[in-house]
N, C-alpha and C. Protein backbone atom coordinates (compact mmCIF):
# COMPACT_ATOMS: atom_id res chain seq x y z
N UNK A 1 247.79 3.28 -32.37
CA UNK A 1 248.86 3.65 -33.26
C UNK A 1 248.98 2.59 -34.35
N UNK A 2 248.91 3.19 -35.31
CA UNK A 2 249.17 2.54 -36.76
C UNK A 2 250.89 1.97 -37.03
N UNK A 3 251.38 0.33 -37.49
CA UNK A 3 252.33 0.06 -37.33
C UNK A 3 252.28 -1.37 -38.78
N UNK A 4 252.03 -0.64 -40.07
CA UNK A 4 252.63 -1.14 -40.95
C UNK A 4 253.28 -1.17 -41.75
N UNK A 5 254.56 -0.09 -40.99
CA UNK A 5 256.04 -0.77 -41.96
C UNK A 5 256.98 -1.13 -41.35
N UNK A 6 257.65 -2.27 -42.14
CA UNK A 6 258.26 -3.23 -41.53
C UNK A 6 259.78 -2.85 -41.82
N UNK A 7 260.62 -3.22 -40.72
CA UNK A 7 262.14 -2.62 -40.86
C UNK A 7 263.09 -4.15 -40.33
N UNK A 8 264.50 -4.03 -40.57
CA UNK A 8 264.73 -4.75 -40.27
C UNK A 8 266.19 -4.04 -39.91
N UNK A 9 266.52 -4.68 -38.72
CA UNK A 9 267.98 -4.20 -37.90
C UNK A 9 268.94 -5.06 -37.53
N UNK A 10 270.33 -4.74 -37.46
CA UNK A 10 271.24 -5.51 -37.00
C UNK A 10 272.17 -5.02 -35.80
N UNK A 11 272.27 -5.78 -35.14
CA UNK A 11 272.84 -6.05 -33.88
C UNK A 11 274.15 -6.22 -33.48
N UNK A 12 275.23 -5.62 -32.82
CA UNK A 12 276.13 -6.08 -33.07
C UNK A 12 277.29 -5.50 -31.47
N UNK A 13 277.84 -6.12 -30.83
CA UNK A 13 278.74 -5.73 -30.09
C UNK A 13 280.03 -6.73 -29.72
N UNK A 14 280.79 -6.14 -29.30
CA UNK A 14 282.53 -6.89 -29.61
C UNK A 14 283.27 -6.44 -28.20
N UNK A 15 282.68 -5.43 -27.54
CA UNK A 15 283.95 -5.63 -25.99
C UNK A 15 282.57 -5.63 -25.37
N UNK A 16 283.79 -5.58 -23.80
CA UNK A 16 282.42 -4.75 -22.61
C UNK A 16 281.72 -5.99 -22.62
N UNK A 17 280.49 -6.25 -21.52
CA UNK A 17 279.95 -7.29 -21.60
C UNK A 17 279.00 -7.41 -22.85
N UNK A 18 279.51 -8.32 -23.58
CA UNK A 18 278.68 -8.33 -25.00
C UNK A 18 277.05 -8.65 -24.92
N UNK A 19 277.01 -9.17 -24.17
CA UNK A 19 275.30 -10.24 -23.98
C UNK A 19 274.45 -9.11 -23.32
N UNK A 20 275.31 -8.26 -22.12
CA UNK A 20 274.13 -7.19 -21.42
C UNK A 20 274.23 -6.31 -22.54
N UNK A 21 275.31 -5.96 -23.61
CA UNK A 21 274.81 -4.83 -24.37
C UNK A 21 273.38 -5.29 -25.43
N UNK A 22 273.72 -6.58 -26.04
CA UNK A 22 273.14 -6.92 -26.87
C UNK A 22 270.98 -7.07 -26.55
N UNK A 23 271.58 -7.78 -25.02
CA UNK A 23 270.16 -7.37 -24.54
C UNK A 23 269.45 -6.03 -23.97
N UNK A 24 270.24 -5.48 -23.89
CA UNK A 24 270.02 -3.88 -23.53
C UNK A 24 269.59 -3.18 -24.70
N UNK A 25 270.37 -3.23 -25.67
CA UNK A 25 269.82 -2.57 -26.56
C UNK A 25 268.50 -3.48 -27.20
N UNK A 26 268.47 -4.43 -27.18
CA UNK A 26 266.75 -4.74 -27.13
C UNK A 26 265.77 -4.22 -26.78
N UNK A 27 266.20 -4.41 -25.39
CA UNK A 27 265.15 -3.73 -24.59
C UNK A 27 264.91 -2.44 -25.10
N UNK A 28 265.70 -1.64 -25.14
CA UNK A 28 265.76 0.02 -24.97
C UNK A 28 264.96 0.11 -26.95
N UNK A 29 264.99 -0.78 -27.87
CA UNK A 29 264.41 -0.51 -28.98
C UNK A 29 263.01 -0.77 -28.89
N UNK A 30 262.85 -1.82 -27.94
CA UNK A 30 261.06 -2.21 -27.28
C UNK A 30 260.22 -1.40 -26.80
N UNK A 31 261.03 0.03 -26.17
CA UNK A 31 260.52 0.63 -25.28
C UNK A 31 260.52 1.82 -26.12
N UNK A 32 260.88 1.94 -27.47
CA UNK A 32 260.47 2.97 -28.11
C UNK A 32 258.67 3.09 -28.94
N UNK A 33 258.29 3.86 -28.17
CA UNK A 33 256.71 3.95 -28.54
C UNK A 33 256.49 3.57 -29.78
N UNK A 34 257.28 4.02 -31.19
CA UNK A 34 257.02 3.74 -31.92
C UNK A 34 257.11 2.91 -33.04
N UNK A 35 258.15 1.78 -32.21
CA UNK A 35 258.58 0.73 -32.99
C UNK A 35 257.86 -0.54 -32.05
N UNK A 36 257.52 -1.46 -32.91
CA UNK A 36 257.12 -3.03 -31.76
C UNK A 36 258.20 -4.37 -32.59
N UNK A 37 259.08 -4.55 -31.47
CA UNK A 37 259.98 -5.98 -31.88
C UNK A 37 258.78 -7.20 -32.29
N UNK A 38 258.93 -7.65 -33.03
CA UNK A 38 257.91 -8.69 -33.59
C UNK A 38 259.04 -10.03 -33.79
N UNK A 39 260.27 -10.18 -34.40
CA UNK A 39 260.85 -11.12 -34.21
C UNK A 39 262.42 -11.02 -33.87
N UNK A 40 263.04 -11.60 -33.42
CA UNK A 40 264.42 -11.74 -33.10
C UNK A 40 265.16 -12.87 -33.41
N UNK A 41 266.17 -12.75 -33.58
CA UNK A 41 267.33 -14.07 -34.56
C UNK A 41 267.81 -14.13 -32.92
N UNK A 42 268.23 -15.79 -32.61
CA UNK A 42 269.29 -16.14 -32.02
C UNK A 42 270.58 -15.01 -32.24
N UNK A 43 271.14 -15.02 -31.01
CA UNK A 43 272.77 -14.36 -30.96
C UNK A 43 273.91 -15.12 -31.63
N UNK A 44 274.49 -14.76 -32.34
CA UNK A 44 275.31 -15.76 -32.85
C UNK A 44 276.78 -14.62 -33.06
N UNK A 45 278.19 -16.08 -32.84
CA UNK A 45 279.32 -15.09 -32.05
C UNK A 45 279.76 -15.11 -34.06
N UNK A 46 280.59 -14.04 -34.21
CA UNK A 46 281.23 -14.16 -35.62
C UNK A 46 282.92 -13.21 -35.11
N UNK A 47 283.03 -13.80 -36.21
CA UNK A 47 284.72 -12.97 -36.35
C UNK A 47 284.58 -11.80 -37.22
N UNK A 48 285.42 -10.66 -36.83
CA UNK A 48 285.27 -9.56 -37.41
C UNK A 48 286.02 -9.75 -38.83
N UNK A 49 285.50 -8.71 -39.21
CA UNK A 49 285.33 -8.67 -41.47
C UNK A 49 286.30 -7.91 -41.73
N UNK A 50 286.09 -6.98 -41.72
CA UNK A 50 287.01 -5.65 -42.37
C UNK A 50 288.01 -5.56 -41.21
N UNK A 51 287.74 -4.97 -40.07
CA UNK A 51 288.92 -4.60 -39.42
C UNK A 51 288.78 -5.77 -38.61
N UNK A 52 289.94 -6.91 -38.97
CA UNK A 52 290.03 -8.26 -38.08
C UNK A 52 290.77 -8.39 -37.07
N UNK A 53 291.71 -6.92 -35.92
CA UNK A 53 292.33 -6.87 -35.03
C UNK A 53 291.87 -6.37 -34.11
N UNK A 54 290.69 -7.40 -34.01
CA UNK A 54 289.42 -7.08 -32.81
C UNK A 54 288.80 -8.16 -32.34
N UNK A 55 288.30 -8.16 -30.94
CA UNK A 55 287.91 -9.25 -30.63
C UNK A 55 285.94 -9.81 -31.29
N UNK A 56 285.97 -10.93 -31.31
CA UNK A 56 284.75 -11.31 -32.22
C UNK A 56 283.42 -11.02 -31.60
N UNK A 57 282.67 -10.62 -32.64
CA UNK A 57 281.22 -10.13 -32.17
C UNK A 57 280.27 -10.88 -31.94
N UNK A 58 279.22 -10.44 -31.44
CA UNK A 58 277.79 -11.14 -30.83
C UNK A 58 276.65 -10.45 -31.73
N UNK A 59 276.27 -10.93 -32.67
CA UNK A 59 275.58 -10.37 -33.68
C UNK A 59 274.05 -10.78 -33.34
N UNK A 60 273.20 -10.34 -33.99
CA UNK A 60 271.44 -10.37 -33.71
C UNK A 60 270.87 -9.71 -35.25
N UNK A 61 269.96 -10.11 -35.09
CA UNK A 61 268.76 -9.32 -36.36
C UNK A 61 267.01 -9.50 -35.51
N UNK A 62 266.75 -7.96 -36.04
CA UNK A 62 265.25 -7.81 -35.33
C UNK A 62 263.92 -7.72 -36.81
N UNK A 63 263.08 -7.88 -36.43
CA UNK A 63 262.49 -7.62 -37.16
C UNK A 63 261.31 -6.81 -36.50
N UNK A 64 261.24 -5.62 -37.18
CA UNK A 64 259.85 -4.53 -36.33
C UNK A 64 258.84 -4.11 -36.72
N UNK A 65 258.29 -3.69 -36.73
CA UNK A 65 257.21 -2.74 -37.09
C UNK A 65 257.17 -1.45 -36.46
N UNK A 66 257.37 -0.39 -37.63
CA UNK A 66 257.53 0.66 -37.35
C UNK A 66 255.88 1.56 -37.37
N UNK A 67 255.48 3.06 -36.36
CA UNK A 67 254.45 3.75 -37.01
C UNK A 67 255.30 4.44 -37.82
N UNK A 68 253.84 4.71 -38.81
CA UNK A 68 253.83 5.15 -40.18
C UNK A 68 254.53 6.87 -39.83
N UNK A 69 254.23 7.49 -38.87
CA UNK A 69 254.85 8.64 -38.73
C UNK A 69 256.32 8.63 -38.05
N UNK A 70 256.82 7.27 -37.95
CA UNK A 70 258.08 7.29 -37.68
C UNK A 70 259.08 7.33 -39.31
N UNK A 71 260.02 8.18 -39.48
CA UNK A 71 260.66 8.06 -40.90
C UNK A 71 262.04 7.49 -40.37
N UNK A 72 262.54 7.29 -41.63
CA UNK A 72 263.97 6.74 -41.64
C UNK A 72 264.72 7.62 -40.96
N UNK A 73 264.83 8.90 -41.06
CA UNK A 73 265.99 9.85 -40.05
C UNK A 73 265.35 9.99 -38.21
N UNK A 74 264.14 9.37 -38.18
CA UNK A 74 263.61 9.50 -36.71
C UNK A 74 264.43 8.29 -36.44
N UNK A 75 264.08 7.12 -36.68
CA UNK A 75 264.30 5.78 -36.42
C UNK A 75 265.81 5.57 -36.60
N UNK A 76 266.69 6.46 -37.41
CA UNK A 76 267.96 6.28 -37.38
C UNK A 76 268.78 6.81 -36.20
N UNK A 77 267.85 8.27 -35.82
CA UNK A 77 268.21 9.22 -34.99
C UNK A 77 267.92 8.27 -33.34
N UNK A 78 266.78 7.88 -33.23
CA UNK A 78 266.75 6.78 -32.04
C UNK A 78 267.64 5.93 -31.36
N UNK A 79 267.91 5.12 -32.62
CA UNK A 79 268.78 4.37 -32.81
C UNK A 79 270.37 4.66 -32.20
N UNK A 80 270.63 5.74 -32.75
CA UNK A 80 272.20 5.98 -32.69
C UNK A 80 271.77 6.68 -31.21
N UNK A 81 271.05 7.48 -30.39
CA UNK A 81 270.76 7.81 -29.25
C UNK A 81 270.80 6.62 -28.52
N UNK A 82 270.25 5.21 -28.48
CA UNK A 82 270.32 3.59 -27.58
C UNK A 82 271.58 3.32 -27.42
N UNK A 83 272.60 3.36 -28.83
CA UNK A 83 274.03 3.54 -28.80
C UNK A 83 274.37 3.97 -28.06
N UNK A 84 274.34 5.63 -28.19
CA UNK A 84 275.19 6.35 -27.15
C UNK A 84 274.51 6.58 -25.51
N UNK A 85 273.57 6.02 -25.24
CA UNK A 85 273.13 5.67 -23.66
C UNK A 85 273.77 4.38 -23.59
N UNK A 86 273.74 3.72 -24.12
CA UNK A 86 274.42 2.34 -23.78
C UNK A 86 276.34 2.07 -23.78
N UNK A 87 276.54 3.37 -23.84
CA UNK A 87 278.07 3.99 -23.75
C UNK A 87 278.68 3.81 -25.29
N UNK A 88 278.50 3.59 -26.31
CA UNK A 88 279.19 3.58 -27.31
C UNK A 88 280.40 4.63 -27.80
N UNK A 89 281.59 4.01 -27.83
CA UNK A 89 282.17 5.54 -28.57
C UNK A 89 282.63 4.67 -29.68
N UNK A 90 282.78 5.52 -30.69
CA UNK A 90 283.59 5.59 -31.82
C UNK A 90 284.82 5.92 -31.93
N UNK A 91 285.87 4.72 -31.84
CA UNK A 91 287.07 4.45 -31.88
C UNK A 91 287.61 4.70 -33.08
N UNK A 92 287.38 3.84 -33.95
CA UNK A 92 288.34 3.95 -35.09
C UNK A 92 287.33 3.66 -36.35
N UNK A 93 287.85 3.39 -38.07
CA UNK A 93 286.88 2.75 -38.80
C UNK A 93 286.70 1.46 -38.29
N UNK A 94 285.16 0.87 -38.68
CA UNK A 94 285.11 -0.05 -38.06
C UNK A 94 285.49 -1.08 -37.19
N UNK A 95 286.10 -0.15 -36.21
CA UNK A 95 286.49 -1.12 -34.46
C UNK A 95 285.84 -1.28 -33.92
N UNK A 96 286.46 -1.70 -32.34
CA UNK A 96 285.34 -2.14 -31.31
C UNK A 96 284.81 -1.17 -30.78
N UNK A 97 283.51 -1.93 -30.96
CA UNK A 97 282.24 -1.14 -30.15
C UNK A 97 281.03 -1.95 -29.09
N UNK A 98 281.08 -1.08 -28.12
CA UNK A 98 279.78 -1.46 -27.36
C UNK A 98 278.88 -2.14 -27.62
N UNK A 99 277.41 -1.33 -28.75
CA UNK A 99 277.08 -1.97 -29.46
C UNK A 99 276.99 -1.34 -30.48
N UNK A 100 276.36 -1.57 -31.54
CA UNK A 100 276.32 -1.35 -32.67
C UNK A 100 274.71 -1.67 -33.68
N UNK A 101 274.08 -0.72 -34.01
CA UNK A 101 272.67 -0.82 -34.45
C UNK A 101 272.51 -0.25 -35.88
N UNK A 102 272.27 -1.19 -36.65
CA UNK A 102 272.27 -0.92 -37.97
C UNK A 102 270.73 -1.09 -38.59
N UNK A 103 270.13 -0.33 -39.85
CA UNK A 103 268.95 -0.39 -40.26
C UNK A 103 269.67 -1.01 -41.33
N UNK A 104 268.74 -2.44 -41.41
CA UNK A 104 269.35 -3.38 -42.52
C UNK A 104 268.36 -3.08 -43.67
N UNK A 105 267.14 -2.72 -43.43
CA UNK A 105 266.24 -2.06 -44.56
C UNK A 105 265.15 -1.32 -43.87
N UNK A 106 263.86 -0.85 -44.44
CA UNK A 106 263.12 0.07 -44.23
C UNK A 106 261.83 0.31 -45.23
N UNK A 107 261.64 -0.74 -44.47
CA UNK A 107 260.20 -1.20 -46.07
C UNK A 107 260.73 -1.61 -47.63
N UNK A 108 260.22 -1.05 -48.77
CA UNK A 108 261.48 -1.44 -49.87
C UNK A 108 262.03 0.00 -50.51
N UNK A 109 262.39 1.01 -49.01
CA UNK A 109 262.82 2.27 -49.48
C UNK A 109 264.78 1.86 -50.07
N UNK A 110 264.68 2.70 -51.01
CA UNK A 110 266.18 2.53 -51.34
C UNK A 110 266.64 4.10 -51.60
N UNK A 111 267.86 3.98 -50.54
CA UNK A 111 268.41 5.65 -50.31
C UNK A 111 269.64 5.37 -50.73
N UNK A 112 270.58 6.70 -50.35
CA UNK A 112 271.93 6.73 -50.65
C UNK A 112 272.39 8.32 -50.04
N UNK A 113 272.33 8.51 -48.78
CA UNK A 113 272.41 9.72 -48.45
C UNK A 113 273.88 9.88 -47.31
N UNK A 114 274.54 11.07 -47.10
CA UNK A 114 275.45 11.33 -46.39
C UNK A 114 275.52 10.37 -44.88
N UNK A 115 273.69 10.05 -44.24
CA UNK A 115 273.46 9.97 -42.94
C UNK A 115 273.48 8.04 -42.68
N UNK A 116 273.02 7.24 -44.14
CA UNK A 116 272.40 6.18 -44.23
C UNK A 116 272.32 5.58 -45.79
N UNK A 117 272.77 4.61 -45.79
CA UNK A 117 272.17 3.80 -47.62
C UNK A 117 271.58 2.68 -46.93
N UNK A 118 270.00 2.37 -47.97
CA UNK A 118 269.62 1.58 -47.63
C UNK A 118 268.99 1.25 -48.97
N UNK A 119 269.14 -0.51 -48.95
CA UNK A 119 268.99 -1.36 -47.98
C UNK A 119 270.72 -1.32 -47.61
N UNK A 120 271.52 -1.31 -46.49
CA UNK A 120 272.60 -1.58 -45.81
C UNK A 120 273.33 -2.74 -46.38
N UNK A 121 274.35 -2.57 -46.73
CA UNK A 121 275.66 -3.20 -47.41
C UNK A 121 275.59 -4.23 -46.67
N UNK A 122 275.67 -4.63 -45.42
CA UNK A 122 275.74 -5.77 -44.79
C UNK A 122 274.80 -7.00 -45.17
N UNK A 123 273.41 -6.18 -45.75
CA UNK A 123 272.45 -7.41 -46.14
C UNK A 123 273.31 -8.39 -47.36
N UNK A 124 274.28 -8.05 -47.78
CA UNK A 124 274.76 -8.38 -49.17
C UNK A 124 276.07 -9.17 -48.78
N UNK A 125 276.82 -8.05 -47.31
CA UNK A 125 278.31 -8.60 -46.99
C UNK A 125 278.82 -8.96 -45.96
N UNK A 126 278.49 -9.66 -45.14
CA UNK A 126 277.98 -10.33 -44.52
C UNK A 126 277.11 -11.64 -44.24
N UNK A 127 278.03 -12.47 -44.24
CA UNK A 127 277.15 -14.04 -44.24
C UNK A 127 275.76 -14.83 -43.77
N UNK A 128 276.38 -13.88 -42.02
CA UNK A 128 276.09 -14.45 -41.01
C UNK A 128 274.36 -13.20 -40.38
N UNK A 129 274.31 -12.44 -41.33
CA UNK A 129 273.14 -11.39 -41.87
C UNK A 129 272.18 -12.43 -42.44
N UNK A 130 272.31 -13.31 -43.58
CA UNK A 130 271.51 -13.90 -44.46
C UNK A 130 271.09 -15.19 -43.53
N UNK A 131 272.60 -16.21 -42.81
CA UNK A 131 272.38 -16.86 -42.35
C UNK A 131 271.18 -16.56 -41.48
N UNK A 132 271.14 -15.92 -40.72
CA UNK A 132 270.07 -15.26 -39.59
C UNK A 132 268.70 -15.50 -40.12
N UNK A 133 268.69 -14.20 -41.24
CA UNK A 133 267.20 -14.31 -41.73
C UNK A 133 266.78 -15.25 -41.82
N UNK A 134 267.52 -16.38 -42.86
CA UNK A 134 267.10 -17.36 -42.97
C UNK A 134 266.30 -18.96 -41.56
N UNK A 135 267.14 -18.44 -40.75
CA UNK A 135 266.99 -19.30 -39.39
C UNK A 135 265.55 -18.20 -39.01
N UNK A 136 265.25 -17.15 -39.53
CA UNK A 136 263.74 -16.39 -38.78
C UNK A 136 263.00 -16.69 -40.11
N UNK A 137 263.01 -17.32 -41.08
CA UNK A 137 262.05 -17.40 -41.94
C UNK A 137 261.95 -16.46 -42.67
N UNK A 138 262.49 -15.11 -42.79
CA UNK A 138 262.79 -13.91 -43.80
C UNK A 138 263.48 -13.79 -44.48
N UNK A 139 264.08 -14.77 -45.35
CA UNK A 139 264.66 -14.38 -46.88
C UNK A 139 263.96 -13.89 -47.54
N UNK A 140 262.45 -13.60 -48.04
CA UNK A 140 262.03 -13.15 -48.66
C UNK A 140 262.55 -11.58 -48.61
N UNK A 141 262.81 -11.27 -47.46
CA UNK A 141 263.45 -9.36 -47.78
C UNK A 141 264.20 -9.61 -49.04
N UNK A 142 265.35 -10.41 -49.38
CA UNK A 142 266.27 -9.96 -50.95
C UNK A 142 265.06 -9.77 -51.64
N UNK A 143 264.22 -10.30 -52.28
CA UNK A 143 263.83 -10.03 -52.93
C UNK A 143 262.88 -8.71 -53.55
N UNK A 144 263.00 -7.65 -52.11
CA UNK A 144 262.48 -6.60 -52.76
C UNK A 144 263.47 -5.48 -53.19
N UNK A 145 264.90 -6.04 -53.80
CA UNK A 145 266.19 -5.15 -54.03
C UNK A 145 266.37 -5.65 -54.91
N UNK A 146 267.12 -4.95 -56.20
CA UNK A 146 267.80 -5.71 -56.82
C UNK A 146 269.36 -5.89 -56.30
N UNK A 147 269.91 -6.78 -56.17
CA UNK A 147 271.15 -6.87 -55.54
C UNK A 147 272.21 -6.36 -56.54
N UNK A 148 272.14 -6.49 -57.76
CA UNK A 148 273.27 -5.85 -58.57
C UNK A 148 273.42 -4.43 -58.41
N UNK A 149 272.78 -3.49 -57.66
CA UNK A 149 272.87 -1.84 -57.34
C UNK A 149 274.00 -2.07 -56.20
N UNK A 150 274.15 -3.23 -55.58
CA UNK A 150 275.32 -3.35 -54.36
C UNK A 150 276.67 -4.38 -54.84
N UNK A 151 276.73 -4.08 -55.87
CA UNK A 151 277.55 -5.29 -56.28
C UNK A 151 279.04 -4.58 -55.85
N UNK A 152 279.33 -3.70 -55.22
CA UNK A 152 280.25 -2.86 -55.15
C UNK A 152 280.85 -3.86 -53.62
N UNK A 153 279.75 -4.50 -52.53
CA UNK A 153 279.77 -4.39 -51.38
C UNK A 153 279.66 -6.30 -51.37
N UNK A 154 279.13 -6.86 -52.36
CA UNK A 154 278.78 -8.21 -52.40
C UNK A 154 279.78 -8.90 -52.33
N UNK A 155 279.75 -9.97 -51.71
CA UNK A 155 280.41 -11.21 -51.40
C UNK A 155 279.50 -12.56 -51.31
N UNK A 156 280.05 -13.48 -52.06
CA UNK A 156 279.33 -14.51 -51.76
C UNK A 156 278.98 -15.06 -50.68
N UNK A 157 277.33 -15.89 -50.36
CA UNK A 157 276.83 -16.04 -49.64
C UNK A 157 276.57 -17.64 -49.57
């Protein structure tokens, strides 16, 4: 199997045992035939952003390799399926959750659809996103965006 495009995901859970979700859903993205984990960020705890009357999260970033016949709505569709085996419900706007699996990009596709925008607002708003990459040696991802198309979502970094 052919596996050269590269994606990048974020990690994220806030109740429930945070560490078995966070490693669970690892696992369960490893074991998808058509993705291979190639790197992983340290766990690192953060305080919640937008909705701050929640307890603080256990955040991660992966870096994968996807096959070429996997698309963005397969890999999204996966995704939100690891969620909901791993018990996730959807409480409120951004509350607590189980875990939480975000496509932070997807080669240098740039969407804007009902299901997904990518590259994901978080690469931009979110600190502790950049911090990460940077601790895996992947800052180079900004540079295949222009960041002023997200200036809606940006916060300094």
């Amino acid at each position: 199997m052919k596996f050269p495009n590269i994606a990048y995901l974020s990690l994220g859970s806030n109740i429930g045992d945070r560490y078995h979700f966070m490693e669970q859903a690892v696992w369960e993205i490893s074991t998808l035939p058509e993705v291979q984990v190639i790197k992983s960020s340290r766990i690192l705890e953060t305080a919640p952003l937008e909705n701050t009357n929640q307890p603080y999260f256990l955040n991660q970033v992966l870096k994968i390799y996807v096959s070429t016949s996997f698309t963005v709505p397969c890999l999204l569709e996966s995704l939100q399926s690891i969620e909901d085996k791993l018990g996730r419900k959807r409480r409120s706007w951004k509350g607590p959750r189980e875990i939480d699996i975000d496509i932070l990009t997807y080669e240098e596709i740039v969407m804007n659809t009902e299901y997904i925008t990518l590259p994901h607002h978080s690469l931009y708003s979110r600190p502790f996103i950049k911090e990460l990459l940077v601790e895996m040696g992947e800052l180079e991802i900004y540079n295949l965006f222009r960041e002023q198309f997200y200036e809606k979502h940006h916060t300094a970094v």
